[in-house]
N, C-alpha and C. Protein backbone atom coordinates (compact mmCIF):
# COMPACT_ATOMS: atom_id res chain seq x y z
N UNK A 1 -26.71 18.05 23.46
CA UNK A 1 -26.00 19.30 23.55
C UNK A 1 -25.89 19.77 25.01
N UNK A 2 -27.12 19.59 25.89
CA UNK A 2 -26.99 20.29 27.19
C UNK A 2 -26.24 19.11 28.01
N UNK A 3 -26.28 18.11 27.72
CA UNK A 3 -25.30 17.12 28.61
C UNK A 3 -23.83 17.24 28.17
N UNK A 4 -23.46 17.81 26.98
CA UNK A 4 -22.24 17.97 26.78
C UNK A 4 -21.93 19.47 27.47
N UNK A 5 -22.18 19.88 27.38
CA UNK A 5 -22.40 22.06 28.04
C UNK A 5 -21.74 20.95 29.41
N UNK A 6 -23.06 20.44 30.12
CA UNK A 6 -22.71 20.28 31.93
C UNK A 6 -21.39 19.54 31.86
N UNK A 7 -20.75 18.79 31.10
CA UNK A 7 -19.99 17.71 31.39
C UNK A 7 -18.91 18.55 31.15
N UNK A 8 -18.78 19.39 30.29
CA UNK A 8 -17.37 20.69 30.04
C UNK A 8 -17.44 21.55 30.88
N UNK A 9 -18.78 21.67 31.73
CA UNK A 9 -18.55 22.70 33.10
C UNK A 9 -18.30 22.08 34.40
N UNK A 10 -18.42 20.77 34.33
CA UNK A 10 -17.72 19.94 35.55
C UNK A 10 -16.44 19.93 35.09
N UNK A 11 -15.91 19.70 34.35
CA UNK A 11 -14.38 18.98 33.86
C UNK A 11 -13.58 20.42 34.54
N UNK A 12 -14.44 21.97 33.63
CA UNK A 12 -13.39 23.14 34.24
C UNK A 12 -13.76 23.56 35.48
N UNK A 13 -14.49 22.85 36.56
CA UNK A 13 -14.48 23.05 37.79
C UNK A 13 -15.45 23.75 38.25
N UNK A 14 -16.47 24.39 37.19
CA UNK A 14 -17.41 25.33 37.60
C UNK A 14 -18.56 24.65 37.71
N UNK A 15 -18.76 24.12 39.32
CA UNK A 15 -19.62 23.80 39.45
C UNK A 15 -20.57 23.93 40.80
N UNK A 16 -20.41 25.44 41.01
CA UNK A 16 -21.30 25.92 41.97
C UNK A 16 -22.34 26.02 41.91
N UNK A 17 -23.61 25.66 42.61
CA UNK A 17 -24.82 25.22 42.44
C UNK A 17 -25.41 24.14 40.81
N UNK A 18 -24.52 23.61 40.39
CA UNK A 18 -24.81 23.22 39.55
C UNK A 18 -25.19 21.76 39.70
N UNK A 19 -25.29 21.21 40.62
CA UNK A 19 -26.14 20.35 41.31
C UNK A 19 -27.77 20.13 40.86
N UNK A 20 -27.88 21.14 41.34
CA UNK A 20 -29.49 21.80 41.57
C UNK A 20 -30.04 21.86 40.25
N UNK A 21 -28.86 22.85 39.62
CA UNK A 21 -29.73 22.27 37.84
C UNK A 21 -29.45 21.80 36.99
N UNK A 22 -28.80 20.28 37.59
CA UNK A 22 -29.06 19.38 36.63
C UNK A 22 -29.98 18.65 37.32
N UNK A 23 -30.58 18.71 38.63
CA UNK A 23 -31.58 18.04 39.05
C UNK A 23 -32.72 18.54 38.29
N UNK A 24 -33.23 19.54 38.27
CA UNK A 24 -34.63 20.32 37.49
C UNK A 24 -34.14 20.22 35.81
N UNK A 25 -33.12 19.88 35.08
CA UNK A 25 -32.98 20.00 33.82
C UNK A 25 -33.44 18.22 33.75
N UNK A 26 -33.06 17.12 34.82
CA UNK A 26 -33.55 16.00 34.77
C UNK A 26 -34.79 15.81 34.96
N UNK A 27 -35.65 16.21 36.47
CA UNK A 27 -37.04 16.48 36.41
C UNK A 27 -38.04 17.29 35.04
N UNK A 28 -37.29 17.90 34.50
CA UNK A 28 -38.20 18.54 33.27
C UNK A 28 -37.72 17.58 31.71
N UNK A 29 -37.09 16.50 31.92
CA UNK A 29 -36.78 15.86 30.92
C UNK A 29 -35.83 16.17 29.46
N UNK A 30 -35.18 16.94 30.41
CA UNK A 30 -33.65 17.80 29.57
C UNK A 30 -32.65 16.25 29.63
N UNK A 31 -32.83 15.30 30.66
CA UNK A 31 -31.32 14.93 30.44
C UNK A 31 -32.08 13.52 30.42
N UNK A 32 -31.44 12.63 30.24
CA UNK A 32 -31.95 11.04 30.47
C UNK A 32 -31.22 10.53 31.81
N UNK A 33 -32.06 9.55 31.95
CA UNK A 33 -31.77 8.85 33.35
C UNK A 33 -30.15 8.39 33.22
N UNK A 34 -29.75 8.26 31.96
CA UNK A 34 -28.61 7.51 32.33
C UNK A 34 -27.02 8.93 32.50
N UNK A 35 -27.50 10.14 31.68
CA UNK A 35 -26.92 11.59 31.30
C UNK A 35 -26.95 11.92 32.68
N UNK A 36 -28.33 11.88 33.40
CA UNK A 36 -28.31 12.43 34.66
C UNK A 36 -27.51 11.75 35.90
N UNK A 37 -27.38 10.36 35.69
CA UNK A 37 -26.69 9.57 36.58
C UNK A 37 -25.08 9.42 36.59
N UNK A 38 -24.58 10.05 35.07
CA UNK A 38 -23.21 9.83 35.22
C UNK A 38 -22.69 11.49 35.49
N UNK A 39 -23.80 11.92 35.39
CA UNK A 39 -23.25 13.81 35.78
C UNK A 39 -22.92 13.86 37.27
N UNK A 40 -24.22 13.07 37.10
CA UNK A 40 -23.87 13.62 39.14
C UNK A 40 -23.23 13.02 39.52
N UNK A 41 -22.45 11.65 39.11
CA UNK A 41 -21.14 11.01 39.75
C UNK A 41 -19.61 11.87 39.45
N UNK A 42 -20.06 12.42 38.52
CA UNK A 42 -18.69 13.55 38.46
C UNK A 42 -18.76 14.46 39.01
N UNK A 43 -19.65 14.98 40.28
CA UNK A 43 -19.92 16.12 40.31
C UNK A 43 -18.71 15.93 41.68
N UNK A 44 -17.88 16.37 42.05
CA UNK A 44 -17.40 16.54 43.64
C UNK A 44 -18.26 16.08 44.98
């Protein structure tokens, strides 16, 4: 659910500081290594 949330808030562009927490939603084991690796390639 929260990897789908970030991936619909990259697509509509809102992604100011949102960097940052998907780094700490990955460090606290919210996202998987592979959720966290294709987020942040979409990120700008």
């Amino acid at each position: 659910m929260l990897y789908r949330v970030l991936k619909r808030l990259i697509e509509t562009g809102q992604t100011a500081g949102l960097a940052e927490k998907i780094d700490v939603f990955y460090a606290t084991g919210k996202l998987t290594e592979t959720e966290y690796t294709e987020l942040t390639a979409l990120l700008p």
